[in-house]
PDB file of N, CA and C in Angstrom:
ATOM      1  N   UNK A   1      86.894  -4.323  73.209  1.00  0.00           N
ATOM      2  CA  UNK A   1      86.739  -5.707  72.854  1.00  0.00           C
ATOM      3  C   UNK A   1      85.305  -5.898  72.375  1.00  0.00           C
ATOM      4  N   UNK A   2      85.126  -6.277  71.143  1.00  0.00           N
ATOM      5  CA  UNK A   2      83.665  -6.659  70.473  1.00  0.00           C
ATOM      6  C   UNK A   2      83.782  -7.931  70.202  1.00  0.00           C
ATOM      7  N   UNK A   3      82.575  -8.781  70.853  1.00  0.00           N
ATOM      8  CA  UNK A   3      82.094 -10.299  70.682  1.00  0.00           C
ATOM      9  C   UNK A   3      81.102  -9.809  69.905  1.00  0.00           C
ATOM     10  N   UNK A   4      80.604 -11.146  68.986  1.00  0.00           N
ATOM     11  CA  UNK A   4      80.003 -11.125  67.910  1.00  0.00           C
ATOM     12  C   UNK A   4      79.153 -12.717  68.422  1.00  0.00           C
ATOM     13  N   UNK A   5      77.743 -12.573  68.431  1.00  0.00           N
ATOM     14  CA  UNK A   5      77.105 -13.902  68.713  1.00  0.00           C
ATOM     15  C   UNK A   5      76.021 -14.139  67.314  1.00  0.00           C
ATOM     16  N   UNK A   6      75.472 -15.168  67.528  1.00  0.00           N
ATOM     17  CA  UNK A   6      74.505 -15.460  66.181  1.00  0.00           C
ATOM     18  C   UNK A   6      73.502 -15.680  67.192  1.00  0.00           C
ATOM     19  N   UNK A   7      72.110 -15.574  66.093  1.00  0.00           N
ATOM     20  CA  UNK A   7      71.140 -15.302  67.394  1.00  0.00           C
ATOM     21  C   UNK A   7      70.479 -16.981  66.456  1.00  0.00           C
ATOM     22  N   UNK A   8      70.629 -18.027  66.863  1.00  0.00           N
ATOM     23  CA  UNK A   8      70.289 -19.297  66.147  1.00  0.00           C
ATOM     24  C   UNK A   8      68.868 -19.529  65.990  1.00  0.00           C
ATOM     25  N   UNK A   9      67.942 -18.738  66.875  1.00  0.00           N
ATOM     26  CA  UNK A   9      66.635 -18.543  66.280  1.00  0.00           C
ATOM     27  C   UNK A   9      65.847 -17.440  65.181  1.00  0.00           C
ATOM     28  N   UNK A  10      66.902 -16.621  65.323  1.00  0.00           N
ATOM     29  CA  UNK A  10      66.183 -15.520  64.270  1.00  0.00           C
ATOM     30  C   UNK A  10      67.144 -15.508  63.497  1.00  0.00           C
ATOM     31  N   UNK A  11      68.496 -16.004  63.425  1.00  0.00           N
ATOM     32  CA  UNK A  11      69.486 -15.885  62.424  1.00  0.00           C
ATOM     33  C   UNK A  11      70.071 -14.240  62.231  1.00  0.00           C
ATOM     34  N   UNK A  12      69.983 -13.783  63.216  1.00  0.00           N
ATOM     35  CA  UNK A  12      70.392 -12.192  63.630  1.00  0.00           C
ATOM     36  C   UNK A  12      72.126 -12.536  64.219  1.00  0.00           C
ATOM     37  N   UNK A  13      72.793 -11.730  63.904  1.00  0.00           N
ATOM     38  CA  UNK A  13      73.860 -11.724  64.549  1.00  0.00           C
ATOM     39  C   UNK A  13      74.317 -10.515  65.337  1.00  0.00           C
ATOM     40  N   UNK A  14      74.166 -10.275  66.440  1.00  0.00           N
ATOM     41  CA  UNK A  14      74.258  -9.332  67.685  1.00  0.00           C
ATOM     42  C   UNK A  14      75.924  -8.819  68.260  1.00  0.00           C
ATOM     43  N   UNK A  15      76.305  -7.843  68.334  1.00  0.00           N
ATOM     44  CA  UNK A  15      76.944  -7.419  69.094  1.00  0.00           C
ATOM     45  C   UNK A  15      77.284  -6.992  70.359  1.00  0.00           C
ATOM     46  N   UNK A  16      78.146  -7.638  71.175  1.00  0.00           N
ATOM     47  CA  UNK A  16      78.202  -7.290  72.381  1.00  0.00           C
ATOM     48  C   UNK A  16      79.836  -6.400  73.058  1.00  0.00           C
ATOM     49  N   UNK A  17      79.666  -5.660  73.431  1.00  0.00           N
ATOM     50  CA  UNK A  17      80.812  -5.099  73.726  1.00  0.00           C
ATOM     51  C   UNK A  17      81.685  -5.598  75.438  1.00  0.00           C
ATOM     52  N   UNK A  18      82.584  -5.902  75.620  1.00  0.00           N
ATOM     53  CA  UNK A  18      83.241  -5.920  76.891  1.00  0.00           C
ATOM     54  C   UNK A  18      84.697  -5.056  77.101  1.00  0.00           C
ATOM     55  N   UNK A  19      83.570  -4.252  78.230  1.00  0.00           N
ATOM     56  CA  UNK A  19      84.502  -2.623  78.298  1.00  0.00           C
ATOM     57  C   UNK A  19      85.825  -3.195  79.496  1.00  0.00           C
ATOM     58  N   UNK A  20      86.733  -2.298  79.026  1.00  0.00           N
ATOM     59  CA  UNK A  20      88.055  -2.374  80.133  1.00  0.00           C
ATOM     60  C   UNK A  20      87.758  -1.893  81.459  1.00  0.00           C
ATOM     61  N   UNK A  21      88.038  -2.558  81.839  1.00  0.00           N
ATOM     62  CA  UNK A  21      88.128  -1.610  83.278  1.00  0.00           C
ATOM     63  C   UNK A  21      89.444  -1.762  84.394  1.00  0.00           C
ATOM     64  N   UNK A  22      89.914  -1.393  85.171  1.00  0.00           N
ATOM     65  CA  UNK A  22      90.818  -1.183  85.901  1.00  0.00           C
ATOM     66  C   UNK A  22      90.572  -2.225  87.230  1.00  0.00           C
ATOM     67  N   UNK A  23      90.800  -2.513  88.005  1.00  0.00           N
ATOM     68  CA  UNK A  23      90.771  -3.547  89.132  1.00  0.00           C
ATOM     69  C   UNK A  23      91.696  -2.459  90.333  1.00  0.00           C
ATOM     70  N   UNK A  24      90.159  -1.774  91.198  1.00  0.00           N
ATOM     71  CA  UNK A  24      91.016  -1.221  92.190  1.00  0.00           C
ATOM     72  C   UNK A  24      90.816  -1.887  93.537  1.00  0.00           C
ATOM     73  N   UNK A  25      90.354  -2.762  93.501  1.00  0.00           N
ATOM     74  CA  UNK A  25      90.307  -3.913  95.032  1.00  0.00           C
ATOM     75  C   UNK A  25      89.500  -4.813  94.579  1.00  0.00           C
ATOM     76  N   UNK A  26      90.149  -5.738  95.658  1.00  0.00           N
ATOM     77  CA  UNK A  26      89.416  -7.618  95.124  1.00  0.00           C
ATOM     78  C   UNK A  26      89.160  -7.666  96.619  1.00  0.00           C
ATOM     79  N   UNK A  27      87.834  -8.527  96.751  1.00  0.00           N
ATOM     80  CA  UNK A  27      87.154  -8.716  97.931  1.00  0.00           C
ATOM     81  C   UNK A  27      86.915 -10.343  97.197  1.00  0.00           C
ATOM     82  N   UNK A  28      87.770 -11.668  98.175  1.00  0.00           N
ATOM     83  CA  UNK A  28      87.263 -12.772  97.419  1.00  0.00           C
ATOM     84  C   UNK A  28      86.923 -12.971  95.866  1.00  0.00           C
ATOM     85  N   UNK A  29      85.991 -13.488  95.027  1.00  0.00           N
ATOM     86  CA  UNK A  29      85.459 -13.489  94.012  1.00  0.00           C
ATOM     87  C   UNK A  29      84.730 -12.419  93.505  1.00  0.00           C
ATOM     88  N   UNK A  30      85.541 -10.972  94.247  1.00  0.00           N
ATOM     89  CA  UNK A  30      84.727  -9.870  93.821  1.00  0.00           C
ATOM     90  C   UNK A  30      85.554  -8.794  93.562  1.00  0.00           C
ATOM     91  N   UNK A  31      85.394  -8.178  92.889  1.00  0.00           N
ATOM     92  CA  UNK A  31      86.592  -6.595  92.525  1.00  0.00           C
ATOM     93  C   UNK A  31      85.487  -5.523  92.265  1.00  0.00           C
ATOM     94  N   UNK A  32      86.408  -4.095  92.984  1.00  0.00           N
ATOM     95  CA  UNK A  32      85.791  -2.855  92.057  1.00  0.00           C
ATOM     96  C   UNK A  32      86.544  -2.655  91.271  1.00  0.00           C
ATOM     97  N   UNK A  33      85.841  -2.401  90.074  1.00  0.00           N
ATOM     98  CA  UNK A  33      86.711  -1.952  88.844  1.00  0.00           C
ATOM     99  C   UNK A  33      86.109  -0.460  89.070  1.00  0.00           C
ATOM    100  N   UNK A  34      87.302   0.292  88.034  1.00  0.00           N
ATOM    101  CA  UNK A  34      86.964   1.439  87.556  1.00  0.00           C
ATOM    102  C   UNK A  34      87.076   1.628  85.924  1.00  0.00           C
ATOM    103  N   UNK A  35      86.203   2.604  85.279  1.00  0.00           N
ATOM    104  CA  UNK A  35      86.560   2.795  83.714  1.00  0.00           C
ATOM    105  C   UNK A  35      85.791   4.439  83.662  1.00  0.00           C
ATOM    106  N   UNK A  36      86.894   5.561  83.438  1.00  0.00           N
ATOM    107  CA  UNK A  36      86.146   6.270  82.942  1.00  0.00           C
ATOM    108  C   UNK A  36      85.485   7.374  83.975  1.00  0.00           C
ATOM    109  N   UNK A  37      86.096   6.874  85.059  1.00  0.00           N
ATOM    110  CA  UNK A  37      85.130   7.470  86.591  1.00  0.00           C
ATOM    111  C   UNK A  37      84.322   6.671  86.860  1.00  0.00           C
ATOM    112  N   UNK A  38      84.220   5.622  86.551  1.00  0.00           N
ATOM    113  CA  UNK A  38      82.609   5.027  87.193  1.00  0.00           C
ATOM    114  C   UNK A  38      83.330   3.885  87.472  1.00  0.00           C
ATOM    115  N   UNK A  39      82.321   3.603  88.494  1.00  0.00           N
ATOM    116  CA  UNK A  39      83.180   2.296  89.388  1.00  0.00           C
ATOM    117  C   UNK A  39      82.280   1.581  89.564  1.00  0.00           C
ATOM    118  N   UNK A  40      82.130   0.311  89.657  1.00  0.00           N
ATOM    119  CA  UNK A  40      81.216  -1.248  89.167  1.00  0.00           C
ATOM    120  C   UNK A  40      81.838  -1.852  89.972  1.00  0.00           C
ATOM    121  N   UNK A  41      81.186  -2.910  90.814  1.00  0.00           N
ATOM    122  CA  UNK A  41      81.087  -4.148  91.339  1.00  0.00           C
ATOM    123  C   UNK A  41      81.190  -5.460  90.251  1.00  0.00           C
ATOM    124  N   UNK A  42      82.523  -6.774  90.498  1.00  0.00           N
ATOM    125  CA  UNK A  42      82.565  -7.030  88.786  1.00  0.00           C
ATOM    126  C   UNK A  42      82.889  -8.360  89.433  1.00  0.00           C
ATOM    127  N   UNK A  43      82.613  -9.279  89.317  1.00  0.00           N
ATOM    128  CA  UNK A  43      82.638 -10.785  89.478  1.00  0.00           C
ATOM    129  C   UNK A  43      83.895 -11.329  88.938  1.00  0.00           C
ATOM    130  N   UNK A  44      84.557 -11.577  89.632  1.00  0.00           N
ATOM    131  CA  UNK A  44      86.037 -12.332  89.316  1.00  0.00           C
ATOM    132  C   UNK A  44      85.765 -14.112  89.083  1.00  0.00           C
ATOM    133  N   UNK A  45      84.478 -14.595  89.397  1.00  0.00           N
ATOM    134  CA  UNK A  45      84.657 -15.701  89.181  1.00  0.00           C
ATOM    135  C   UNK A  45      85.098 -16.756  88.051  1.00  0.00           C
ATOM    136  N   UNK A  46      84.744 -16.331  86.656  1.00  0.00           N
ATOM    137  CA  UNK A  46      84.978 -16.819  85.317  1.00  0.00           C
ATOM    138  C   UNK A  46      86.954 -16.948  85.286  1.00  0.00           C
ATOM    139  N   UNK A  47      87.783 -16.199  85.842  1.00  0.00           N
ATOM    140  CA  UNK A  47      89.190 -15.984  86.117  1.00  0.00           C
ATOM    141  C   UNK A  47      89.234 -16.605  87.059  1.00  0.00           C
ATOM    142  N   UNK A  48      88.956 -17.236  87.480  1.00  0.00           N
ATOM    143  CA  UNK A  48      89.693 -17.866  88.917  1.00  0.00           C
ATOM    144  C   UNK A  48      91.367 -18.719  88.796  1.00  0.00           C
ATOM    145  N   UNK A  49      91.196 -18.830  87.635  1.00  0.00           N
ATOM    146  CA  UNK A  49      92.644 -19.367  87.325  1.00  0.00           C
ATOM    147  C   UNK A  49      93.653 -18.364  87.000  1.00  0.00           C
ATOM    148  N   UNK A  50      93.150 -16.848  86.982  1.00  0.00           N
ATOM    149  CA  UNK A  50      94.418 -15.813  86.603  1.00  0.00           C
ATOM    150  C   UNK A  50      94.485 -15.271  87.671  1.00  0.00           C
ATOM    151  N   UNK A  51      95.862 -14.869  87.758  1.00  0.00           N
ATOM    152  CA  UNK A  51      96.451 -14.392  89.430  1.00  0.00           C
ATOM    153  C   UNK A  51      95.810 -12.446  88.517  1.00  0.00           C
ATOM    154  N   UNK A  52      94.750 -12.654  89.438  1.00  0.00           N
ATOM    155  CA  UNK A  52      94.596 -11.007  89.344  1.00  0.00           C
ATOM    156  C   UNK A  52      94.597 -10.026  90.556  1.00  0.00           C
ATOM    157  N   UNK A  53      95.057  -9.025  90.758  1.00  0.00           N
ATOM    158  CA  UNK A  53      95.501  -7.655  91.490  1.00  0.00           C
ATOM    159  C   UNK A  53      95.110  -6.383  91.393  1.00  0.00           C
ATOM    160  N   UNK A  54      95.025  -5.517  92.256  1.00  0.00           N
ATOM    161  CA  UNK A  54      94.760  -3.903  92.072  1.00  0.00           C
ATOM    162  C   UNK A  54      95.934  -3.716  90.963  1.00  0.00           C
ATOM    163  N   UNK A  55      94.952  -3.038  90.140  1.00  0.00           N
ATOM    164  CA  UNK A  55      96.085  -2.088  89.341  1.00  0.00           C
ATOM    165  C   UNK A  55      95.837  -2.750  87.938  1.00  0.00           C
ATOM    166  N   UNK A  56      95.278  -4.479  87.834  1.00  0.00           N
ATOM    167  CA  UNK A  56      95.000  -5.178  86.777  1.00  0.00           C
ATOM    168  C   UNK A  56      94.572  -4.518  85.973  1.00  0.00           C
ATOM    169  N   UNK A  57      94.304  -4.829  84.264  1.00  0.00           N
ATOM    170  CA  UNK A  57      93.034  -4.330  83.715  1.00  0.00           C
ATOM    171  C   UNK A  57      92.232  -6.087  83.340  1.00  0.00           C
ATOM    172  N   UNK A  58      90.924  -5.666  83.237  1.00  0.00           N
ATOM    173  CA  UNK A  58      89.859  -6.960  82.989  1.00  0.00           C
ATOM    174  C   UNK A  58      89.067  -6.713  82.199  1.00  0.00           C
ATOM    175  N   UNK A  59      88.745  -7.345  81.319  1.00  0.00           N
ATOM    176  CA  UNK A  59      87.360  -7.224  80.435  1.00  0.00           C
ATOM    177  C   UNK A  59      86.360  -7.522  81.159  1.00  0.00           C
ATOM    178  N   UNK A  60      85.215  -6.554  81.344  1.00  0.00           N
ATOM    179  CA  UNK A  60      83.958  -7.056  81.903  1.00  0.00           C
ATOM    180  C   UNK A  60      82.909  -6.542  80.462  1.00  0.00           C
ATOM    181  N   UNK A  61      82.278  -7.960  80.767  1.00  0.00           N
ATOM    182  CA  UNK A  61      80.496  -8.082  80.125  1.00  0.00           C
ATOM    183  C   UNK A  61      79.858  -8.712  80.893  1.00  0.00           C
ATOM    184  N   UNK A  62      78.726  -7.696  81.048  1.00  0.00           N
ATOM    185  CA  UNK A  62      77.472  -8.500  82.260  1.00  0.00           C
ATOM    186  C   UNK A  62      77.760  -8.506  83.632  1.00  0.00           C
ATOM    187  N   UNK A  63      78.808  -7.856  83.811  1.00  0.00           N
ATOM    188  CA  UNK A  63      78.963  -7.501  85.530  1.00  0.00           C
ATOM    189  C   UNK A  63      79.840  -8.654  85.670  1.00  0.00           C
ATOM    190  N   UNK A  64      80.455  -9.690  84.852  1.00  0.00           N
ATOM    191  CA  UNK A  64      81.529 -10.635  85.042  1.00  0.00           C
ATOM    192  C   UNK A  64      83.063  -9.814  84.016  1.00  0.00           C
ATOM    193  N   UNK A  65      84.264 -10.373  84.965  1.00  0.00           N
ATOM    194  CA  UNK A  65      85.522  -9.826  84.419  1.00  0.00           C
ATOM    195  C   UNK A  65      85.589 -11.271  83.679  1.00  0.00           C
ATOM    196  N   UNK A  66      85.525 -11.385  82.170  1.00  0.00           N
ATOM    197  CA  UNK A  66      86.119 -12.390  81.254  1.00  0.00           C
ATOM    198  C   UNK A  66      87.406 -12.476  80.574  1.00  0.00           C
ATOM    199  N   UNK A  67      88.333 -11.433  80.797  1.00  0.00           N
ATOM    200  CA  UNK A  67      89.116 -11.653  80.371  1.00  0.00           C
ATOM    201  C   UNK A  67      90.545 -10.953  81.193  1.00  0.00           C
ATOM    202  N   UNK A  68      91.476 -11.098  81.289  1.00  0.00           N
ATOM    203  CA  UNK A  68      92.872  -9.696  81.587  1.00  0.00           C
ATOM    204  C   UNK A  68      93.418  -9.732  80.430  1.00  0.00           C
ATOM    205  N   UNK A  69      93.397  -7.974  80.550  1.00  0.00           N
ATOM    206  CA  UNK A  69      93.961  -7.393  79.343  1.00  0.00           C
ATOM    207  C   UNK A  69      95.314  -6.950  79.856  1.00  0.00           C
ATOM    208  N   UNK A  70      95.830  -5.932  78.986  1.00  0.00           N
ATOM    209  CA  UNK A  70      97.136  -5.113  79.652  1.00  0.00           C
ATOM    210  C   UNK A  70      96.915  -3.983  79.374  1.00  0.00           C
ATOM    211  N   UNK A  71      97.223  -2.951  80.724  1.00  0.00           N
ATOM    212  CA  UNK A  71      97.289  -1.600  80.599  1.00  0.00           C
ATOM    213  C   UNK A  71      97.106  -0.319  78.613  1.00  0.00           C
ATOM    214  N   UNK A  72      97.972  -1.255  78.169  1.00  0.00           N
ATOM    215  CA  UNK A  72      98.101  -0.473  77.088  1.00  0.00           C
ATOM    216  C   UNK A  72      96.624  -1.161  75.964  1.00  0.00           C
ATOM    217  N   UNK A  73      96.211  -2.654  75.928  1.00  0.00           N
ATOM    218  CA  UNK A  73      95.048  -2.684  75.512  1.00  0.00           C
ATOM    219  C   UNK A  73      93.889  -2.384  75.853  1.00  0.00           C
ATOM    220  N   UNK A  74      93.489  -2.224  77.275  1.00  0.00           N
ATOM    221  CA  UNK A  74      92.218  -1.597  77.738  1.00  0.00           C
ATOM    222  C   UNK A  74      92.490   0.001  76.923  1.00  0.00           C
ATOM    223  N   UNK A  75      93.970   0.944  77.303  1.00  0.00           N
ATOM    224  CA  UNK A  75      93.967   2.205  76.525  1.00  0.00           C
ATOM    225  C   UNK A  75      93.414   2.041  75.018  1.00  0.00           C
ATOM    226  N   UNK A  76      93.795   1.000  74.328  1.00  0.00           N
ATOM    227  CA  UNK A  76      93.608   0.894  72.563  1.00  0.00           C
ATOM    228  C   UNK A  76      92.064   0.772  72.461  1.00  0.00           C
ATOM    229  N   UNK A  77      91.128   0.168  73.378  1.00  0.00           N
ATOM    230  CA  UNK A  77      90.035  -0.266  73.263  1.00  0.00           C
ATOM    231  C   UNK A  77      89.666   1.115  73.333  1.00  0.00           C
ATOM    232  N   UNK A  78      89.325   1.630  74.606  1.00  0.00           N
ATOM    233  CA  UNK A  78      88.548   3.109  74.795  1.00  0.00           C
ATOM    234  C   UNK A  78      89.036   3.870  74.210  1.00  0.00           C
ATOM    235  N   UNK A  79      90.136   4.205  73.160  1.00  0.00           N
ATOM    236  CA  UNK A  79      90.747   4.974  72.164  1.00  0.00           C
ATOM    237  C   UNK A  79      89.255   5.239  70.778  1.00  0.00           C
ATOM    238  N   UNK A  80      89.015   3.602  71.444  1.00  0.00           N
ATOM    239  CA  UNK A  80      88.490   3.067  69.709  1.00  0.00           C
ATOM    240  C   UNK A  80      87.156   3.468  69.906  1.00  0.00           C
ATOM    241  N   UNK A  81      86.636   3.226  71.271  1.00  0.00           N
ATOM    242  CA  UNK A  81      85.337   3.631  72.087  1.00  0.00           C
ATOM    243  C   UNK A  81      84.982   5.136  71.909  1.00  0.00           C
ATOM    244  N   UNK A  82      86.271   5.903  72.068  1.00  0.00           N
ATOM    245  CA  UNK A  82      85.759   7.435  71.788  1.00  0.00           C
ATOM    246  C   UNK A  82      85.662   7.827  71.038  1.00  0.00           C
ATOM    247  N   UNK A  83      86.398   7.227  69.733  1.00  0.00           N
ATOM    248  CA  UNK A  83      86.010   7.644  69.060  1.00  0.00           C
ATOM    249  C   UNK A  83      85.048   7.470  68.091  1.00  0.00           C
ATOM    250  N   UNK A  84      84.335   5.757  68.351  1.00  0.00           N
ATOM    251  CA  UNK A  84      82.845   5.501  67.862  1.00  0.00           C
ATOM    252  C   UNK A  84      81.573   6.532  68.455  1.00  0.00           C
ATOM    253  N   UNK A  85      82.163   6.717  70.020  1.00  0.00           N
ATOM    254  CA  UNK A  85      80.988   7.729  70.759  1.00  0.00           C
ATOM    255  C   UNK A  85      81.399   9.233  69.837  1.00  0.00           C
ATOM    256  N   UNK A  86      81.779   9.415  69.468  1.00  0.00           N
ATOM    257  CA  UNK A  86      82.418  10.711  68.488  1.00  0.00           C
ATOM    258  C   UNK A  86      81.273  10.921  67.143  1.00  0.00           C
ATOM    259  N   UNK A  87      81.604   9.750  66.817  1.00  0.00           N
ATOM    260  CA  UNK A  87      80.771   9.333  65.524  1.00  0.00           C
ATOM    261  C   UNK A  87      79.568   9.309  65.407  1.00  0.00           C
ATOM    262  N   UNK A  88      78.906   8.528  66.714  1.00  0.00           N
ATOM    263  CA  UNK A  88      77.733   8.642  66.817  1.00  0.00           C
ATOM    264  C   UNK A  88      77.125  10.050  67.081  1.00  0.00           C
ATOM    265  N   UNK A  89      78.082  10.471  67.996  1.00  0.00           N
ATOM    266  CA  UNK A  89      77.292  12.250  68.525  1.00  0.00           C
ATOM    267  C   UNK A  89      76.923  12.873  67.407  1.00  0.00           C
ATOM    268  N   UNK A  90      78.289  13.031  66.594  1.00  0.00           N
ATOM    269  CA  UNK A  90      78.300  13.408  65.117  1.00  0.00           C
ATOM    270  C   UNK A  90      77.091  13.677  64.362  1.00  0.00           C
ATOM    271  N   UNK A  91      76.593  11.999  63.803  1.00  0.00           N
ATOM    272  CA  UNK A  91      75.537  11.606  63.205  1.00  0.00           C
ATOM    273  C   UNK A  91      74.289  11.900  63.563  1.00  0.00           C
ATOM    274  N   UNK A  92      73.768  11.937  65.216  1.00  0.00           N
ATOM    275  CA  UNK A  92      72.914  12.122  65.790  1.00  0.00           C
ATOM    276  C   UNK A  92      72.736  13.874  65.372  1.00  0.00           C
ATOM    277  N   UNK A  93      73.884  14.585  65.675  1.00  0.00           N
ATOM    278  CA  UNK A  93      73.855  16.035  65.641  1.00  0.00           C
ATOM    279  C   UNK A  93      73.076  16.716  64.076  1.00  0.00           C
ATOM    280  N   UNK A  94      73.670  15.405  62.797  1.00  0.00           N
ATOM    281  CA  UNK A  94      73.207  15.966  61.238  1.00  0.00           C
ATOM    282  C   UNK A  94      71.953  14.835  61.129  1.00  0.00           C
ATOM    283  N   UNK A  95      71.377  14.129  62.272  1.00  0.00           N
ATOM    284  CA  UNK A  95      69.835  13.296  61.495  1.00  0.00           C
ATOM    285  C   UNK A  95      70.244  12.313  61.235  1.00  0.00           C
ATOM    286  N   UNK A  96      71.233  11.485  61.048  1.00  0.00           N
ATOM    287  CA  UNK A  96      71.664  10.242  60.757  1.00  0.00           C
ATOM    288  C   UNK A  96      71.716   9.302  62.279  1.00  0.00           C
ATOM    289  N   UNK A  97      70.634   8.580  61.832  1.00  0.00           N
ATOM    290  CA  UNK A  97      70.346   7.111  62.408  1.00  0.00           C
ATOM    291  C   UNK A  97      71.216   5.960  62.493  1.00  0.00           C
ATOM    292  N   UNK A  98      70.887   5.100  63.013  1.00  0.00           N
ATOM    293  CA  UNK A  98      71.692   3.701  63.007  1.00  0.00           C
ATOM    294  C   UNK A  98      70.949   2.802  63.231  1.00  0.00           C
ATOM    295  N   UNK A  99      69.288   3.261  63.936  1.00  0.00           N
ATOM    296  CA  UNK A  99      68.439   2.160  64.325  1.00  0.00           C
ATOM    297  C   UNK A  99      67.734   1.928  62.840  1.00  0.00           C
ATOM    298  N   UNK A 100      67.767   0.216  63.160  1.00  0.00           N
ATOM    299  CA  UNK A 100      67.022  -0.727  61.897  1.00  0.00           C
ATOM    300  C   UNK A 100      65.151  -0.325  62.047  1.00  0.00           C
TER     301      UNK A 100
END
């Protein structure tokens, strides 16, 4: 999942990514997610209106879950993820940059 913000003072427009992650226990307004092997502490509060569960998937940005996804879109996202990290290794490997 890629959000796209405008930066209204410099007129920059920024990218932000919110990675999938898995929901393997909810403690109150709190879940561990997992993505990938790595497991994060992830703020359920922004959802408080979606019935969420172990086993969920959630979009987290910033250590908050903003969104539920479904099993098969968190897969489409990190599909898309590996293979940008692919690209980049790639580029890095023949001298090709990306920083402005």
């Amino acid at each position: 999942m890629v959000y796209l913000s405008e930066d209204l003072m410099c007129g920059n427009i920024t990218m932000c990514l919110g990675i999938p992650m898995k929901v393997v226990e909810i403690d109150d307004f709190m879940a561990r997610c997992e993505a990938k092997e790595i497991m994060r502490d992830v703020s359920l509060f922004m959802l408080q209106h979606e019935d969420i569960e172990p086993g969920d998937y959630v979009v987290v940005h910033v250590g908050y879950a903003i969104q539920k996804m479904t099993e098969h879109e968190a897969r489409s996202a990190w599909e898309i993820y590996d293979e940008m990290l692919e690209l980049e290794a790639e580029q890095h490997k023949i001298g090709i940059t990306t920083d402005a």
